[in-house]
C-alpha atoms as a PDB file:
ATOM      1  CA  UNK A   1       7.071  11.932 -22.450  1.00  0.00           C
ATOM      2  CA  UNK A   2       8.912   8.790 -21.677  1.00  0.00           C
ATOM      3  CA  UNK A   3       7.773   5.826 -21.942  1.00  0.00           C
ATOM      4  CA  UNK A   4       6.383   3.514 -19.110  1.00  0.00           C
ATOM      5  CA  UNK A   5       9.706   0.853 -19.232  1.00  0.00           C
ATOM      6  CA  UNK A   6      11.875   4.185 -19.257  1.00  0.00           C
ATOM      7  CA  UNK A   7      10.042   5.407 -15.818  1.00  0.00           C
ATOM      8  CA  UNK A   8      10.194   2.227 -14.299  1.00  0.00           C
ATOM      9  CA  UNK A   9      13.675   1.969 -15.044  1.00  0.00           C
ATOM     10  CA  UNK A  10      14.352   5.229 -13.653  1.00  0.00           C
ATOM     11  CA  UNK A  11      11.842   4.599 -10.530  1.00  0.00           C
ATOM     12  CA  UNK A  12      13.961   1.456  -9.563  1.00  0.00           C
ATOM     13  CA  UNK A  13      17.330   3.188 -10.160  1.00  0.00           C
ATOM     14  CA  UNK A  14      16.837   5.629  -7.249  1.00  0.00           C
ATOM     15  CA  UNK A  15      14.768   3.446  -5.254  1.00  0.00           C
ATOM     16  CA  UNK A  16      17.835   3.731  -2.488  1.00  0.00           C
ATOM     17  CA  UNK A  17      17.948   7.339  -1.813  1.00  0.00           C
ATOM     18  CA  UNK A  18      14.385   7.900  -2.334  1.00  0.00           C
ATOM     19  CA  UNK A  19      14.197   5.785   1.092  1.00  0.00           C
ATOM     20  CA  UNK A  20      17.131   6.838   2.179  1.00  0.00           C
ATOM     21  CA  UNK A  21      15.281  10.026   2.597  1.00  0.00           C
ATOM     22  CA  UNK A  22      12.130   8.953   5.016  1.00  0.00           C
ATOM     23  CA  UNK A  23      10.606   5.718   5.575  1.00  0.00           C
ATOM     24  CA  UNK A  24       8.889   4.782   2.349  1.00  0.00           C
ATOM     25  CA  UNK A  25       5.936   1.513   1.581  1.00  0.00           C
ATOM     26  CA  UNK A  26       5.867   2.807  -2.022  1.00  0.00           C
ATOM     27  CA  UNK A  27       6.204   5.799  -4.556  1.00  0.00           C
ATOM     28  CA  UNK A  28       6.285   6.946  -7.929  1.00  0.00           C
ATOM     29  CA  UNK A  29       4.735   9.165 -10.725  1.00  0.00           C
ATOM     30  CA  UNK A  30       1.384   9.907 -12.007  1.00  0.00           C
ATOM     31  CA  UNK A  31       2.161  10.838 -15.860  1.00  0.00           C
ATOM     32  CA  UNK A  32      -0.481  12.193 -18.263  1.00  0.00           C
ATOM     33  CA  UNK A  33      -1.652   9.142 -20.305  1.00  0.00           C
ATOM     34  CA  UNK A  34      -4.122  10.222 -23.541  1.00  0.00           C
ATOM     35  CA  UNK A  35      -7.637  12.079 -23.181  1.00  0.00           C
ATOM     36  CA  UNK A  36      -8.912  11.653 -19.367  1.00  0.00           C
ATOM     37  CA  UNK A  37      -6.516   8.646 -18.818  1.00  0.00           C
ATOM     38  CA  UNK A  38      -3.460   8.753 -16.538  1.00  0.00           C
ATOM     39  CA  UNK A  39      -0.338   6.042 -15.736  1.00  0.00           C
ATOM     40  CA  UNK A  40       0.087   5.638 -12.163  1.00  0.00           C
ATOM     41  CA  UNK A  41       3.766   4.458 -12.038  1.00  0.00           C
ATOM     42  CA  UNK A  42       4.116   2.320  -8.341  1.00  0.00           C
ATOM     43  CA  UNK A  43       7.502   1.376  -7.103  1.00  0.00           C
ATOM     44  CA  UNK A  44       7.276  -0.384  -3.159  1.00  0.00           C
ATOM     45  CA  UNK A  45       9.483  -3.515  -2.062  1.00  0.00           C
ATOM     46  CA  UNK A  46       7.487  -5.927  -4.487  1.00  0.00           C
ATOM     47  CA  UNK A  47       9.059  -3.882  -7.775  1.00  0.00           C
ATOM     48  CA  UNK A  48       7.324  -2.085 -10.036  1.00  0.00           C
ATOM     49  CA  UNK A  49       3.912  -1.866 -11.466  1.00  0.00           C
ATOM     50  CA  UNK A  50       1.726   0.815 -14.036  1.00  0.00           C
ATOM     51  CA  UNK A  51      -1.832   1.385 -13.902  1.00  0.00           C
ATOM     52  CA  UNK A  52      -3.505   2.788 -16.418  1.00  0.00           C
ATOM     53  CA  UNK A  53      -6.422   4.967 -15.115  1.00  0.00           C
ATOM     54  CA  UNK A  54      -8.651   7.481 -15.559  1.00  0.00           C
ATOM     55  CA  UNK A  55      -8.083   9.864 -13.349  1.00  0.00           C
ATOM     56  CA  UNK A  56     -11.238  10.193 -11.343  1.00  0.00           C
ATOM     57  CA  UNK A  57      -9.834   6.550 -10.329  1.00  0.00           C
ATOM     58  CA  UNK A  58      -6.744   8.027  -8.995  1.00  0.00           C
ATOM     59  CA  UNK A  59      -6.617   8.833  -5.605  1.00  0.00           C
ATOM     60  CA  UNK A  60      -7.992  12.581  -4.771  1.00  0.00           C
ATOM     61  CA  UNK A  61      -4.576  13.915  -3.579  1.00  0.00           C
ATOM     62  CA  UNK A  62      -3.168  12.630  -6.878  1.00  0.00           C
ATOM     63  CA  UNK A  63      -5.699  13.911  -9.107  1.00  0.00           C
ATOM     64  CA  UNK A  64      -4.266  17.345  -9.638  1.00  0.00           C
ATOM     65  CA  UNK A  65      -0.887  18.632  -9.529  1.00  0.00           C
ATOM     66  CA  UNK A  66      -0.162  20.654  -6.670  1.00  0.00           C
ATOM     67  CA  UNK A  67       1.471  24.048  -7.014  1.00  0.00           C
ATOM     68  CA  UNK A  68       4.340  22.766  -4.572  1.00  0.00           C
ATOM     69  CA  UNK A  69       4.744  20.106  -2.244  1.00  0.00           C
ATOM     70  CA  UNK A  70       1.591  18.540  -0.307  1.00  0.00           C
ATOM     71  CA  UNK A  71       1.272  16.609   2.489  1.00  0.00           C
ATOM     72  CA  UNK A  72      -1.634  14.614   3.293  1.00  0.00           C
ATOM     73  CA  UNK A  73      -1.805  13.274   6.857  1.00  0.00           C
ATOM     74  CA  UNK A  74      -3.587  11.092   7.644  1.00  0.00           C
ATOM     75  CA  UNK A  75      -4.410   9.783   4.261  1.00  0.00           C
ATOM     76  CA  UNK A  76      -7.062   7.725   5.237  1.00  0.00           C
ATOM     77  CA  UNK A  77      -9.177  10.771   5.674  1.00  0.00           C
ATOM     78  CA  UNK A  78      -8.236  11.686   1.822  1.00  0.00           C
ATOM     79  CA  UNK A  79      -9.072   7.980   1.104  1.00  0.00           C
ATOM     80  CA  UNK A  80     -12.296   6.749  -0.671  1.00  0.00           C
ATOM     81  CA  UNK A  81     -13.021   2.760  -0.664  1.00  0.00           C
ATOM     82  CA  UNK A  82     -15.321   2.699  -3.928  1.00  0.00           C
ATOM     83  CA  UNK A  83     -12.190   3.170  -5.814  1.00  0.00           C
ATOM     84  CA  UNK A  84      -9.601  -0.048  -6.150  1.00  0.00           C
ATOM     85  CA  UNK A  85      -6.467   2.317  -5.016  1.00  0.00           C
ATOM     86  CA  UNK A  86      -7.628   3.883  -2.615  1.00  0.00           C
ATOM     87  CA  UNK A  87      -9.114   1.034  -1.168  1.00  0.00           C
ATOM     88  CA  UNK A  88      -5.703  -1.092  -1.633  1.00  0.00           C
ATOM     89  CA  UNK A  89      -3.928   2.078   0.542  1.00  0.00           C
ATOM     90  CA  UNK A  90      -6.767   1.800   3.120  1.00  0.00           C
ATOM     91  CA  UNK A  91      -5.785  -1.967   3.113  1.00  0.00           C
ATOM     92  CA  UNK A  92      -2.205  -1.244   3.667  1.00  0.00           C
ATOM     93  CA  UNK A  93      -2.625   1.454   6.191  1.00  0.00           C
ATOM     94  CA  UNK A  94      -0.997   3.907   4.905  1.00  0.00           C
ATOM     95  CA  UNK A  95      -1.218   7.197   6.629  1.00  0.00           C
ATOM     96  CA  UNK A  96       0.893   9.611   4.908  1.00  0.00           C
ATOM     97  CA  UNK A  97       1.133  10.813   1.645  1.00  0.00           C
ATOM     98  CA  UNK A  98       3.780  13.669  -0.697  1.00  0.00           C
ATOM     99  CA  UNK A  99       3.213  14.682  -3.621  1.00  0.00           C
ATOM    100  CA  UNK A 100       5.134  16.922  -5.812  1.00  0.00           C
ATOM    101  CA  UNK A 101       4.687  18.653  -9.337  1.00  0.00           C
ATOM    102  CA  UNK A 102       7.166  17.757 -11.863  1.00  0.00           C
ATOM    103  CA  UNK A 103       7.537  20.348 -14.707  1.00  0.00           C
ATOM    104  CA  UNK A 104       6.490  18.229 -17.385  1.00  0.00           C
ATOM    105  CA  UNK A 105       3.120  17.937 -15.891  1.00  0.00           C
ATOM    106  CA  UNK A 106       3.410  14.558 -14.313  1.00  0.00           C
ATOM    107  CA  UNK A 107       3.512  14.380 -10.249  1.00  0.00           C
ATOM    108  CA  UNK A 108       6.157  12.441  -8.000  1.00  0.00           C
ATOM    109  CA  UNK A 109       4.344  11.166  -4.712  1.00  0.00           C
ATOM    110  CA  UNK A 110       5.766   8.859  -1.767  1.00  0.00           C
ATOM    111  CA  UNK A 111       3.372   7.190   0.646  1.00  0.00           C
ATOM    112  CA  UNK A 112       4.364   5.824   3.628  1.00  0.00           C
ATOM    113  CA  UNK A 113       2.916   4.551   7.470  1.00  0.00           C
ATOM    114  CA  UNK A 114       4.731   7.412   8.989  1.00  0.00           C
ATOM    115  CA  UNK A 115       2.627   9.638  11.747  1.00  0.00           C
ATOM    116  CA  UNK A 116       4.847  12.902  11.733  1.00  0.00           C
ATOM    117  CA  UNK A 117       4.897  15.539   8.734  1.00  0.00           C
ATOM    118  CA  UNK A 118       8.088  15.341   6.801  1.00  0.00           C
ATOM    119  CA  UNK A 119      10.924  18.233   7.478  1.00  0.00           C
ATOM    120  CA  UNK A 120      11.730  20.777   5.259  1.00  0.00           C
ATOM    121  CA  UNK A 121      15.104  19.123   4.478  1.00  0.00           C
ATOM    122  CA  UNK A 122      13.269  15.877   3.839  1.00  0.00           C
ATOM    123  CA  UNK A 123      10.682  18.023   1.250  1.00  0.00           C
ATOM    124  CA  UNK A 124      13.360  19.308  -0.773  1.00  0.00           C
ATOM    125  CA  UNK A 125      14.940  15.804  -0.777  1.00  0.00           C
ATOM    126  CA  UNK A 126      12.349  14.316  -2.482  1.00  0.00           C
ATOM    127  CA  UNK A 127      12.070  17.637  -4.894  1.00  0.00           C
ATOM    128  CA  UNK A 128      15.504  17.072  -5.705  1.00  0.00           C
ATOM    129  CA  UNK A 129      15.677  12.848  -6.582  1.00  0.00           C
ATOM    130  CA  UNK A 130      12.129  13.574  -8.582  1.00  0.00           C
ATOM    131  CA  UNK A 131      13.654  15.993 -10.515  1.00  0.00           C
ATOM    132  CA  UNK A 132      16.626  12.991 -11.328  1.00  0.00           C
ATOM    133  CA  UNK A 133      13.543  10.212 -12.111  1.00  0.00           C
ATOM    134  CA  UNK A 134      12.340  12.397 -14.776  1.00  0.00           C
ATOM    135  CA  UNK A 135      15.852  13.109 -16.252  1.00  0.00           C
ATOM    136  CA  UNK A 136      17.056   9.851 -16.113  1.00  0.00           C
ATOM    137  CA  UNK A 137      12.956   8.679 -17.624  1.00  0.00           C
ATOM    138  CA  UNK A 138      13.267  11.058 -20.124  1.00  0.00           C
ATOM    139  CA  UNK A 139      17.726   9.821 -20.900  1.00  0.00           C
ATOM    140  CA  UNK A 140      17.781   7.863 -24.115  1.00  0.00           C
ATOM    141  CA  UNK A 141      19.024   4.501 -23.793  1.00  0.00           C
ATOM    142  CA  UNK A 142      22.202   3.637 -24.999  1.00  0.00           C
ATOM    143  CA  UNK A 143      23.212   0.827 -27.445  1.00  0.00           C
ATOM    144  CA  UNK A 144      24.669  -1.311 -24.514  1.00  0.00           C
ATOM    145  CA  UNK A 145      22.022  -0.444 -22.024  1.00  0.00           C
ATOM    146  CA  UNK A 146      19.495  -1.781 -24.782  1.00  0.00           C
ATOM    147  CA  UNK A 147      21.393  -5.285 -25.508  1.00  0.00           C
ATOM    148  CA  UNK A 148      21.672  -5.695 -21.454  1.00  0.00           C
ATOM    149  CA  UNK A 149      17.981  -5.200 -21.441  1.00  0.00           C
ATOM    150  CA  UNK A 150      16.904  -7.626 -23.945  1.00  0.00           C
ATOM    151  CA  UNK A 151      19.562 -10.369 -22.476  1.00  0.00           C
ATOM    152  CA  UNK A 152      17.915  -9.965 -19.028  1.00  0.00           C
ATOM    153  CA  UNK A 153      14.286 -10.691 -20.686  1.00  0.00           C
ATOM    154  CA  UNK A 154      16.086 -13.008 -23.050  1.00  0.00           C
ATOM    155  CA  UNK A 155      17.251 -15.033 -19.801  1.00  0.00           C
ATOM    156  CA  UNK A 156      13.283 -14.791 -18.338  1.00  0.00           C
END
């Protein structure tokens, strides 16, 4: 399983085409954590972020993999206030919702304000550039990529 830097990296990398695809507020991955706990990996405009949940905190559409692509529209009526994430999507208004397995168990979602289902084309979009995150999570980082790392946090 890669680790959470490795996803963010990876989330941020293809943070283009993923809204190149559809209009986007945020997405990411939910990746299995350790016993009932779960890392909700967020990428929107503000950057990244990783939550560490359990995951009756995680939003019911995210809870459970799907079998294949899911659509939840509106989300507010998949939306529960008593938990903080739900609540903060209920704040932002968001109204629909993908989500997609991944094979190594984790799930690739994408939330957005949109009103309108996404296309077909537009589903296997988003099955294709998840597919890439987790690759490019799960790619090893190279000497260089590791000293360009550490100079950008050296120059925080």
């Amino acid at each position: 399983m890669p680790t959470a830097l490795q996803i963010s990296t990876a989330l941020a990398d293809f943070d283009a085409e993923v809204c190149a695809i559809a209009p986007v507020h945020a997405f990411g991955l939910v990746a299995p954590a350790d016993h009932q706990r779960v890392a909700l990996h967020t990428r929107g405009r503000w950057g990244t972020a990783v939550y560490a949940l359990e995951v009756s905190e995680l939003p019911r559409p995210l809870r459970t993999p799907p079998k294949g692509a899911a659509q939840f529209l509106p989300l507010q009526s998949h939306l529960n206030a008593d938990r903080p994430i739900d609540l903060l999507w209920r704040q932002l208004d968001l109204n629909h919702l993908i989500v997609l397995p991944l094979p190594d168990g984790s799930v690739f979602w994408s939330a957005s304000h949109a009103a309108d289902p996404l296309t077909e084309e537009q589903v296997q979009a988003y099955a294709s550039v998840s597919q890439r995150i987790l690759e490019r999570a799960g790619k090893a980082e190279t000497p260089e990529e590791a000293q360009l790392r550490l100079q950008c946090m050296g120059a925080l």
